[in-house]
PDB file of N, CA and C in Angstrom:
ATOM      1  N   UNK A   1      83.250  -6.779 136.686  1.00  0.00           N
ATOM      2  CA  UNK A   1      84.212  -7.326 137.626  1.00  0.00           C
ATOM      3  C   UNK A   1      83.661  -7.259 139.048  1.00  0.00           C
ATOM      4  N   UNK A   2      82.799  -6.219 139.600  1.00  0.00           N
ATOM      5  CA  UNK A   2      82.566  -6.260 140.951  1.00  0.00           C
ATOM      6  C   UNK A   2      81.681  -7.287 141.337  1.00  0.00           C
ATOM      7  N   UNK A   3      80.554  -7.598 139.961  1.00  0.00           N
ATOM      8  CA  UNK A   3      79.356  -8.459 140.276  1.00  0.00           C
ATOM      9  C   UNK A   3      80.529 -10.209 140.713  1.00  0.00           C
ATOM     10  N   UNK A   4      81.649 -10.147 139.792  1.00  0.00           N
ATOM     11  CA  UNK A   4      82.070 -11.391 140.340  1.00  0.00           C
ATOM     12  C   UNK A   4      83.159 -11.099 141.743  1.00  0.00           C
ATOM     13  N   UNK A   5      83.274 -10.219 142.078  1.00  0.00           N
ATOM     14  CA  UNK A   5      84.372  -9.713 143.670  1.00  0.00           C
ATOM     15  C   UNK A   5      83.080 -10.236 144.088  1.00  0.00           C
ATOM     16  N   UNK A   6      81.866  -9.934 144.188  1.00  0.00           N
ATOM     17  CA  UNK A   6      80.685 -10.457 144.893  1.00  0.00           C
ATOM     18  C   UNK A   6      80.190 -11.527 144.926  1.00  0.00           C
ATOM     19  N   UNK A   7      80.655 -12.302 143.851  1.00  0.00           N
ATOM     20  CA  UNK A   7      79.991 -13.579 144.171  1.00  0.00           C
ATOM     21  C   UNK A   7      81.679 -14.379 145.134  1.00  0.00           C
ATOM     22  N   UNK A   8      82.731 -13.955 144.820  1.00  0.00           N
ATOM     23  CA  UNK A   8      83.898 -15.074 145.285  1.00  0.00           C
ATOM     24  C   UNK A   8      83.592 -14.305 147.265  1.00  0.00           C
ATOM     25  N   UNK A   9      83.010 -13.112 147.179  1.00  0.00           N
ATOM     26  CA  UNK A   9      82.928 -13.202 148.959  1.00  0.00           C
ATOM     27  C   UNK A   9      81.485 -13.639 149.321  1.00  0.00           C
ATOM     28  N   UNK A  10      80.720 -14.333 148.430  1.00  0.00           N
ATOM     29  CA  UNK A  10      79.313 -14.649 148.866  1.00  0.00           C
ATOM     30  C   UNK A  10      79.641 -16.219 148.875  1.00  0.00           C
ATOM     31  N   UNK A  11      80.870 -16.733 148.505  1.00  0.00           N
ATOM     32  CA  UNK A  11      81.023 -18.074 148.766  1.00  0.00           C
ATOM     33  C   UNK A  11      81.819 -18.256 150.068  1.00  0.00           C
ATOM     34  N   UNK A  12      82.422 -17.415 150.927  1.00  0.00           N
ATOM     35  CA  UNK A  12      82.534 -17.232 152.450  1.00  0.00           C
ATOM     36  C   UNK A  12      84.132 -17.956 152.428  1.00  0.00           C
ATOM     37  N   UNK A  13      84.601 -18.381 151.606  1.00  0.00           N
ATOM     38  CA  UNK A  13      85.625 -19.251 152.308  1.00  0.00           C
ATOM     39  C   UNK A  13      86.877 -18.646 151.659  1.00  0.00           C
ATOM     40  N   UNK A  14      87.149 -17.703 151.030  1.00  0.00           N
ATOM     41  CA  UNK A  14      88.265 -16.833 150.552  1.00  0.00           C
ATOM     42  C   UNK A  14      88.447 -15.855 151.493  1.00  0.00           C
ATOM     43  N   UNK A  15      89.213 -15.686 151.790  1.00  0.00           N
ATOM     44  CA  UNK A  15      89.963 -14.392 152.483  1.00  0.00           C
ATOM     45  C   UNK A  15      90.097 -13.136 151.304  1.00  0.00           C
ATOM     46  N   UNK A  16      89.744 -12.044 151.781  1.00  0.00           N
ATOM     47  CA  UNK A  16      89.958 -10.347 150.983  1.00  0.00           C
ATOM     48  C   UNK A  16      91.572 -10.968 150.376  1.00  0.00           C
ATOM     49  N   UNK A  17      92.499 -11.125 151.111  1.00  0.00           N
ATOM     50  CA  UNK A  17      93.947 -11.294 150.737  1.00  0.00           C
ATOM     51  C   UNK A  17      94.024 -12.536 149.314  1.00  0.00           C
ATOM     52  N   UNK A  18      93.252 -13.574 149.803  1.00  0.00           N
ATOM     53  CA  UNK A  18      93.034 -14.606 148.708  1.00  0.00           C
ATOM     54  C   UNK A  18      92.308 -13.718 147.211  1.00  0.00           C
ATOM     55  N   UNK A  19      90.889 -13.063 147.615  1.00  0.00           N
ATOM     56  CA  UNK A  19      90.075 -12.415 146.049  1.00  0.00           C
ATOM     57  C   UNK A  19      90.831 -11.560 145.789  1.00  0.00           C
ATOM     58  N   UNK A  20      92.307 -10.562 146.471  1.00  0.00           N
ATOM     59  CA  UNK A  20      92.691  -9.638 145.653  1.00  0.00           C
ATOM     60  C   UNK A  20      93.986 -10.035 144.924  1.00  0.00           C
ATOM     61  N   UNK A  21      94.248 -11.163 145.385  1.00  0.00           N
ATOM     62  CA  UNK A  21      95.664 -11.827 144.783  1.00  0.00           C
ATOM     63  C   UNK A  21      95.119 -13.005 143.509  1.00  0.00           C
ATOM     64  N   UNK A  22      93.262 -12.930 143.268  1.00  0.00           N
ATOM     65  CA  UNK A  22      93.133 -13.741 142.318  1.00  0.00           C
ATOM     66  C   UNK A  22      92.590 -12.857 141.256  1.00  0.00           C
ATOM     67  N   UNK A  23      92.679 -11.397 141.971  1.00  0.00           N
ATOM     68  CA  UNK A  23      92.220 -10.356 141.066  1.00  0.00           C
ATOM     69  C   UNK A  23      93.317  -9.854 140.374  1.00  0.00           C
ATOM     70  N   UNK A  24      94.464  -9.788 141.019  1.00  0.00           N
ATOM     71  CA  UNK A  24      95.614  -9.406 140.070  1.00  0.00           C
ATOM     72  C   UNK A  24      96.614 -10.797 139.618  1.00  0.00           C
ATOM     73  N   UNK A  25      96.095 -11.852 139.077  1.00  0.00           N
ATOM     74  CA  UNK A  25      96.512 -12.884 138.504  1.00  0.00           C
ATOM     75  C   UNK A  25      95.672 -12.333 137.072  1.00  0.00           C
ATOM     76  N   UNK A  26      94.193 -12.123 137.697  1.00  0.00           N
ATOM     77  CA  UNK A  26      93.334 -12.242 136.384  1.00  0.00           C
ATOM     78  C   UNK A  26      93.711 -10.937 135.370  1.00  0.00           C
ATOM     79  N   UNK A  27      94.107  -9.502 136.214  1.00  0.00           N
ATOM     80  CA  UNK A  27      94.463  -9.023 135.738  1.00  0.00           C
ATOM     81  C   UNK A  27      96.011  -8.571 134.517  1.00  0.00           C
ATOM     82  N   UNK A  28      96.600  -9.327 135.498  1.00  0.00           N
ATOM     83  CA  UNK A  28      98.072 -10.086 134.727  1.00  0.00           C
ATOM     84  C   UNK A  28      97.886 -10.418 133.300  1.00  0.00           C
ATOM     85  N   UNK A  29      97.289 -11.728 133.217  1.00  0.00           N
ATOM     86  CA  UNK A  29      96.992 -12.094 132.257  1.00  0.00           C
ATOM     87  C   UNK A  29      95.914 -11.370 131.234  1.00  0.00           C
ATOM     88  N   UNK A  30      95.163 -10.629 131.413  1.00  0.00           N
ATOM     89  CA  UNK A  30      94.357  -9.385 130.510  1.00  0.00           C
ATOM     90  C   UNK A  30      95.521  -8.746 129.887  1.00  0.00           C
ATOM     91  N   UNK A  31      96.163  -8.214 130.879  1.00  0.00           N
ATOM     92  CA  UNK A  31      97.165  -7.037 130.230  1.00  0.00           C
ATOM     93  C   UNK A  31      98.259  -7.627 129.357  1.00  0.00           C
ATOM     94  N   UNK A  32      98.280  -9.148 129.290  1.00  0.00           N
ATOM     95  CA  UNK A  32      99.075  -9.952 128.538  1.00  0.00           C
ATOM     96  C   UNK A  32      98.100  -9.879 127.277  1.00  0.00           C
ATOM     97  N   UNK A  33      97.070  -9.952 127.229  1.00  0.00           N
ATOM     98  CA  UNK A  33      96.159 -10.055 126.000  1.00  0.00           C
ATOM     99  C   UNK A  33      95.852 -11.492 125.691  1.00  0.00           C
ATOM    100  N   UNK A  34      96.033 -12.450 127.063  1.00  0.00           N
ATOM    101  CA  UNK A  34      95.598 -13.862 127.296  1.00  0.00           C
ATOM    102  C   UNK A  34      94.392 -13.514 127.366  1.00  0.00           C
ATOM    103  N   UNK A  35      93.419 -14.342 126.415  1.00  0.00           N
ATOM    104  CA  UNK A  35      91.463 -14.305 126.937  1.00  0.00           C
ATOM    105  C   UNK A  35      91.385 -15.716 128.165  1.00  0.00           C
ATOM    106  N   UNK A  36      91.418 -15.453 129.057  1.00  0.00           N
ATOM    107  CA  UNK A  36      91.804 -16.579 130.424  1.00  0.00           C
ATOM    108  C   UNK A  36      90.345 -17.012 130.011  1.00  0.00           C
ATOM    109  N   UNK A  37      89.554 -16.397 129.557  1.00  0.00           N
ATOM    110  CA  UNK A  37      88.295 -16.756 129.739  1.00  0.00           C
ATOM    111  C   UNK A  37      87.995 -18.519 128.963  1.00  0.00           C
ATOM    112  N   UNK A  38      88.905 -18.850 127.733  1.00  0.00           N
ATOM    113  CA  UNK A  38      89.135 -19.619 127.109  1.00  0.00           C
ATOM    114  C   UNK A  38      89.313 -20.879 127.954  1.00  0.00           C
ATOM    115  N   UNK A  39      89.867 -20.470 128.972  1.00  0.00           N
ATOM    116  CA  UNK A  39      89.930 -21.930 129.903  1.00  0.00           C
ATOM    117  C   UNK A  39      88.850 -22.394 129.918  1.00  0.00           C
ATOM    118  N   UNK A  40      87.693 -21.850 130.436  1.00  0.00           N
ATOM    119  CA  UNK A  40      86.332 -22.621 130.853  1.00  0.00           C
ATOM    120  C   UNK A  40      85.704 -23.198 130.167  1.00  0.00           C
ATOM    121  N   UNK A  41      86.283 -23.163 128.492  1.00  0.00           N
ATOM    122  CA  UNK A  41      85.868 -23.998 127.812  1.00  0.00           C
ATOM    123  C   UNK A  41      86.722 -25.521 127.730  1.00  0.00           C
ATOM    124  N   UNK A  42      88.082 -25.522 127.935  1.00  0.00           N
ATOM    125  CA  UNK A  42      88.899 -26.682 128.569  1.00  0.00           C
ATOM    126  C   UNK A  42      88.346 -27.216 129.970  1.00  0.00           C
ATOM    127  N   UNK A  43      88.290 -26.519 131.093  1.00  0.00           N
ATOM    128  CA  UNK A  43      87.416 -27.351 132.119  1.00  0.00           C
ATOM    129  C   UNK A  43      86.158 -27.727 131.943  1.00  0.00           C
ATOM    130  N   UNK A  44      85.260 -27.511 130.747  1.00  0.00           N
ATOM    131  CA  UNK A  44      83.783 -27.786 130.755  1.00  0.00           C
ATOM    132  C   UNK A  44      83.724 -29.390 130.114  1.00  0.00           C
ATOM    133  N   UNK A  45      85.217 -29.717 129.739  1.00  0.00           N
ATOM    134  CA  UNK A  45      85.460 -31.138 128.808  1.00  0.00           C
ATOM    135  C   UNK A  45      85.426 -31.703 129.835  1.00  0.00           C
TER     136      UNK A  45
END
């Protein structure tokens, strides 16, 4: 998880307030036992 906190502030245009409110979305959905990860195979279509 930190290697990607590092890449969303190496892209400069998120605010700390923006990566920690997309960190506890992502986390939301984990603790739901959603694999979010599954999306990126729907956006790769």
């Amino acid at each position: 998880m930190d290697e990607f906190i590092e890449y969303l502030r190496s892209i400069g245009t998120l605010s700390e307030k923006s990566i920690r409110d997309d960190l506890s979305r992502i986390n939301s959905i984990a603790k739901r036992g959603i694999d979010f990860k599954k999306g990126e195979e729907y956006a790769k279509i």
